[in-house]
Protein backbone atom coordinates (compact mmCIF):
# COMPACT_ATOMS: atom_id res chain seq x y z
CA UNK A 1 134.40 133.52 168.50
CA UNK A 2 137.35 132.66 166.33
CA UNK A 3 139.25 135.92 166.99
CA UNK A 4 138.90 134.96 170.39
CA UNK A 5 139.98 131.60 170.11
CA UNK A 6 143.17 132.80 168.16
CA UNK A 7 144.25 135.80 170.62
CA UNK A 8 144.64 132.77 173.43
CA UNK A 9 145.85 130.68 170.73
CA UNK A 10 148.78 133.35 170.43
CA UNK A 11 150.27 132.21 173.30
CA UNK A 12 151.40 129.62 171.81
CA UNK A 13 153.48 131.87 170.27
CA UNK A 14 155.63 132.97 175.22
CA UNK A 15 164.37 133.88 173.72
CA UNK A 16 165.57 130.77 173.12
CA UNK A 17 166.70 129.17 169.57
CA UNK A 18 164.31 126.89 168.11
CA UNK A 19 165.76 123.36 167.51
CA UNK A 20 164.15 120.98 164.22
CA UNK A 21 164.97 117.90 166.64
CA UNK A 22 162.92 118.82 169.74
CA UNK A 23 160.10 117.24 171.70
CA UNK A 24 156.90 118.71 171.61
CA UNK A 25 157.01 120.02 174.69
CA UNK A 26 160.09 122.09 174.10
CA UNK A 27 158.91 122.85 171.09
CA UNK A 28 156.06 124.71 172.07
CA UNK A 29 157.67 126.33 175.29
CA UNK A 30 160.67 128.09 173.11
CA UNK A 31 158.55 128.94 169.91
CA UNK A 32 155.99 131.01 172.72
CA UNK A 33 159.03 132.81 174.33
CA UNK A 34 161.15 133.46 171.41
CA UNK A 35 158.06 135.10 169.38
CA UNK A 36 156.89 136.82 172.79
CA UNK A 37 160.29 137.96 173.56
CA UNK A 38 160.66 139.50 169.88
CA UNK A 39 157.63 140.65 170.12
CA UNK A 40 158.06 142.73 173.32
CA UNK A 41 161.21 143.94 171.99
CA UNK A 42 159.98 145.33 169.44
CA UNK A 43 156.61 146.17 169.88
CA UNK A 44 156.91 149.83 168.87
CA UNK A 45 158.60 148.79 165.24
CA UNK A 46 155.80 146.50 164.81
CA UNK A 47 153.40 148.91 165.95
CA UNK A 48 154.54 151.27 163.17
CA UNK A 49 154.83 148.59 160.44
CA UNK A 50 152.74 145.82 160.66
CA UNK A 51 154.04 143.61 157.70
CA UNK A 52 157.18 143.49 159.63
CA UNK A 53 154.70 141.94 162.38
CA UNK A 54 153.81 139.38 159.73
CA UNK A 55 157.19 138.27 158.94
CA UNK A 56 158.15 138.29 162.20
CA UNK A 57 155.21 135.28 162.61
CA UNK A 58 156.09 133.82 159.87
CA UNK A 59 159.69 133.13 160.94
CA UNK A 60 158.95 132.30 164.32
CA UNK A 61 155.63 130.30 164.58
CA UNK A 62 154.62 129.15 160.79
CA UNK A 63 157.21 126.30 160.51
CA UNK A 64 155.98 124.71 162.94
CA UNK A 65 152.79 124.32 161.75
CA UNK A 66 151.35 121.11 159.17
CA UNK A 67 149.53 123.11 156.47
CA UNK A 68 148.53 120.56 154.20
CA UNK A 69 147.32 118.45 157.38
CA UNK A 70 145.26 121.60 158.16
CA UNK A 71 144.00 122.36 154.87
CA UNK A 72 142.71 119.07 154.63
CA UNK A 73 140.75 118.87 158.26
CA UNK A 74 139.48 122.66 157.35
CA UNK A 75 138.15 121.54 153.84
CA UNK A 76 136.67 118.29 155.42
CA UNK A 77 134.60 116.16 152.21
CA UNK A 78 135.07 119.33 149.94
CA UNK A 79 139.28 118.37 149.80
CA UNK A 80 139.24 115.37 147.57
CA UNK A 81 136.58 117.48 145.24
CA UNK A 82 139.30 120.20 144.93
CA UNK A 83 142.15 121.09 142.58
CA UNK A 84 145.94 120.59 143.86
CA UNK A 85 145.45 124.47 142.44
CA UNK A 86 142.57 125.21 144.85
CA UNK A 87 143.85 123.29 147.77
CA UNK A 88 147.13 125.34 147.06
CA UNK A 89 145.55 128.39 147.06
CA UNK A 90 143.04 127.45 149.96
CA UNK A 91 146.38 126.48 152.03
CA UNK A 92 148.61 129.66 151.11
CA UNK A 93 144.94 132.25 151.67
CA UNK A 94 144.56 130.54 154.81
CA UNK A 95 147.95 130.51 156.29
CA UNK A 96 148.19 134.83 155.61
CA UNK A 97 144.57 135.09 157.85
CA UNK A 98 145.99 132.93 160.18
CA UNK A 99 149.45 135.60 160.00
CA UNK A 100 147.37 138.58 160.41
CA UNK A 101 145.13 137.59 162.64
CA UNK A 102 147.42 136.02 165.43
CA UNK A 103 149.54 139.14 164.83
CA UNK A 104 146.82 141.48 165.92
CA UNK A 105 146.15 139.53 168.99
CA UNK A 106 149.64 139.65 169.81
CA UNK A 107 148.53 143.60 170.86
CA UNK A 108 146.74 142.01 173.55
CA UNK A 109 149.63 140.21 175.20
CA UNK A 110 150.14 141.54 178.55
CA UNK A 111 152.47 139.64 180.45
CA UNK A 112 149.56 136.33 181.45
CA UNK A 113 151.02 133.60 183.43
CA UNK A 114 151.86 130.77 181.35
CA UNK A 115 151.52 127.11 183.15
CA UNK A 116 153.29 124.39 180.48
CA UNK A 117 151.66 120.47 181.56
CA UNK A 118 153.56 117.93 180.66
CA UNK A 119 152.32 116.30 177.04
CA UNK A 120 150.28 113.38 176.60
CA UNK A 121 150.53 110.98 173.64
CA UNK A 122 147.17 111.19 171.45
CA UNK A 123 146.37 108.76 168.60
CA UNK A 124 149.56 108.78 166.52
CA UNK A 125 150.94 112.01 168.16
CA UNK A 126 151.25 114.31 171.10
CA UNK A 127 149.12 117.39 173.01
CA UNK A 128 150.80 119.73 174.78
CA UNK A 129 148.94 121.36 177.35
CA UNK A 130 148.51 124.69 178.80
CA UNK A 131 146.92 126.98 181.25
CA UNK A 132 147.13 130.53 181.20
CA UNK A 133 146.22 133.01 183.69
CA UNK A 134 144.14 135.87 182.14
CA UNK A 135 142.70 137.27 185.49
CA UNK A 136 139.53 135.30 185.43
CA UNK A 137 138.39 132.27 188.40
CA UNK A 138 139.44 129.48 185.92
CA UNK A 139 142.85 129.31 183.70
CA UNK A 140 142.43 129.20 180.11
CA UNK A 141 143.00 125.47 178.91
CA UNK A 142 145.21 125.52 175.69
CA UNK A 143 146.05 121.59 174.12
CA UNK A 144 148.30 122.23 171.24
CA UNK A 145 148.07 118.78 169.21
CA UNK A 146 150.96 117.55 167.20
CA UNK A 147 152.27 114.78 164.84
CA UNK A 148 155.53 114.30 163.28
CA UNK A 149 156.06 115.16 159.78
CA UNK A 150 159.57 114.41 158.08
CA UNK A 151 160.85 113.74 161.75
CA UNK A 152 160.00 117.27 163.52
CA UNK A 153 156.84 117.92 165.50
CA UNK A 154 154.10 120.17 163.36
CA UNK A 155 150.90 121.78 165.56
CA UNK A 156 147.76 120.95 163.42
CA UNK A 157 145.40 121.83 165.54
CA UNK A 158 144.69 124.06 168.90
CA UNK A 159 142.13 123.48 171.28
CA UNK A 160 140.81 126.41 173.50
CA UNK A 161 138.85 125.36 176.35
CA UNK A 162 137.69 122.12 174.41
CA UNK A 163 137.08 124.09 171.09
CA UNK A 164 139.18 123.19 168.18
CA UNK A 165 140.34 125.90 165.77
CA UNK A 166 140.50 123.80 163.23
CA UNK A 167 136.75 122.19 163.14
CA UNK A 168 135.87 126.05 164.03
CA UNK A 169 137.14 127.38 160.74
CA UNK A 170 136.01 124.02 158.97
CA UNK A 171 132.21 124.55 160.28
CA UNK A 172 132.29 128.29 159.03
CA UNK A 173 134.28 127.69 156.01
CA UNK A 174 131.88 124.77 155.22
CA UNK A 175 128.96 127.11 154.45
CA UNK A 176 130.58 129.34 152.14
CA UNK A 177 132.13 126.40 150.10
CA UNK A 178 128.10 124.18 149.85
CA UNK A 179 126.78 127.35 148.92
CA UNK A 180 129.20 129.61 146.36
CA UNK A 181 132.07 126.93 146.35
CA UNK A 182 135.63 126.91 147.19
CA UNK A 183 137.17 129.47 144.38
CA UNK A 184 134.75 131.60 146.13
CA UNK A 185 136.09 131.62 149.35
CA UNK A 186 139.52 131.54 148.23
CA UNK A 187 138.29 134.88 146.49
CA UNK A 188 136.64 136.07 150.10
CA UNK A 189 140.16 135.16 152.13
CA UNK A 190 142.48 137.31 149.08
CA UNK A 191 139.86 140.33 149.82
CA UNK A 192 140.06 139.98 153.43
CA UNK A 193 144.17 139.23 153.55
CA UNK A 194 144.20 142.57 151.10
CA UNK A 195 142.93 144.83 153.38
CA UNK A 196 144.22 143.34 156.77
């Protein structure tokens, strides 16, 4: 289920220059094309050498993203019980799966139909909305939600069809941290982002 939810989720990622002072709407319609666009450029390099894949991402799409707003939805009531060490560790583990993983599903782009709705405001910040066209009856719903943080607009959490990432992870991550505790999934991330 979650590598499903992040391969639509990588859309989010459809050649423009990405500005620190735009709306959220703009924000999410040149930070899909520019990492698209490189990406179909490309695709052969990255084909051959993945880790330039992951740098890629991590230019393009990771600034835009609230990590310690994330880390602290994904670790729910076991963030105040951690470490600034753990939550450090949790935040940096979490952000290379997140890497790898969307740069996998970017094999699976093949030119879908992109639909950008106007955003909405939402509690203290914004969703922008999307519907992509993958072939099926119904569009795949995307709401990208967003907040500011030190006056630019940060994603901190993606909604697929109604289904947050972020309480996703949070539900799986969850068990592992009530029964062998956080260090220990820190430790299972570090083995999985080693052999990704």
């Amino acid at each position: 289920m979650i590598k499903k939810l992040l391969f639509v989720s990588i859309l989010f990622f459809s050649t423009g220059s990405i500005s620190q002072a735009m709306g959220p709407d703009e924000l999410i319609r040149k930070t899909s094309e520019k990492l698209l666009g490189e990406f179909t450029t490309n695709r052969s390099t990255y084909e051959a050498d993945r880790s330039s894949l992951y740098k890629m991402v991590n230019r393009i799409a990771i600034p835009h993203f609230d990590f310690d707003r994330i880390t602290r939805i994904v670790l729910g009531r076991h963030y105040s019980a951690a470490t600034p060490e753990q939550r450090h560790q949790f935040a940096e583990e979490f952000k290379t799966l997140l890497v790898r993983t969307y740069s996998q599903a970017l094999f699976q782009y093949s030119d879908e139909k992109i639909k950008y709705i106007p955003a909405i405001p939402y509690g203290n910040g914004m969703i922008v909305r999307e519907e992509i066209d993958v072939g099926a009856a119904v569009p795949v719903r995307l709401e990208y939600l967003l907040s500011k943080k030190d006056g630019n607009w940060k994603v901190y959490d993606i909604r697929i069809d109604g289904i947050s990432l972020v309480t996703t992870f949070r539900k799986s991550y969850n068990i592992t941290i009530s029964r062998k505790g956080l260090s220990a999934l820190i430790v299972d991330l570090q083995k999985k982002n080693s052999i990704q």
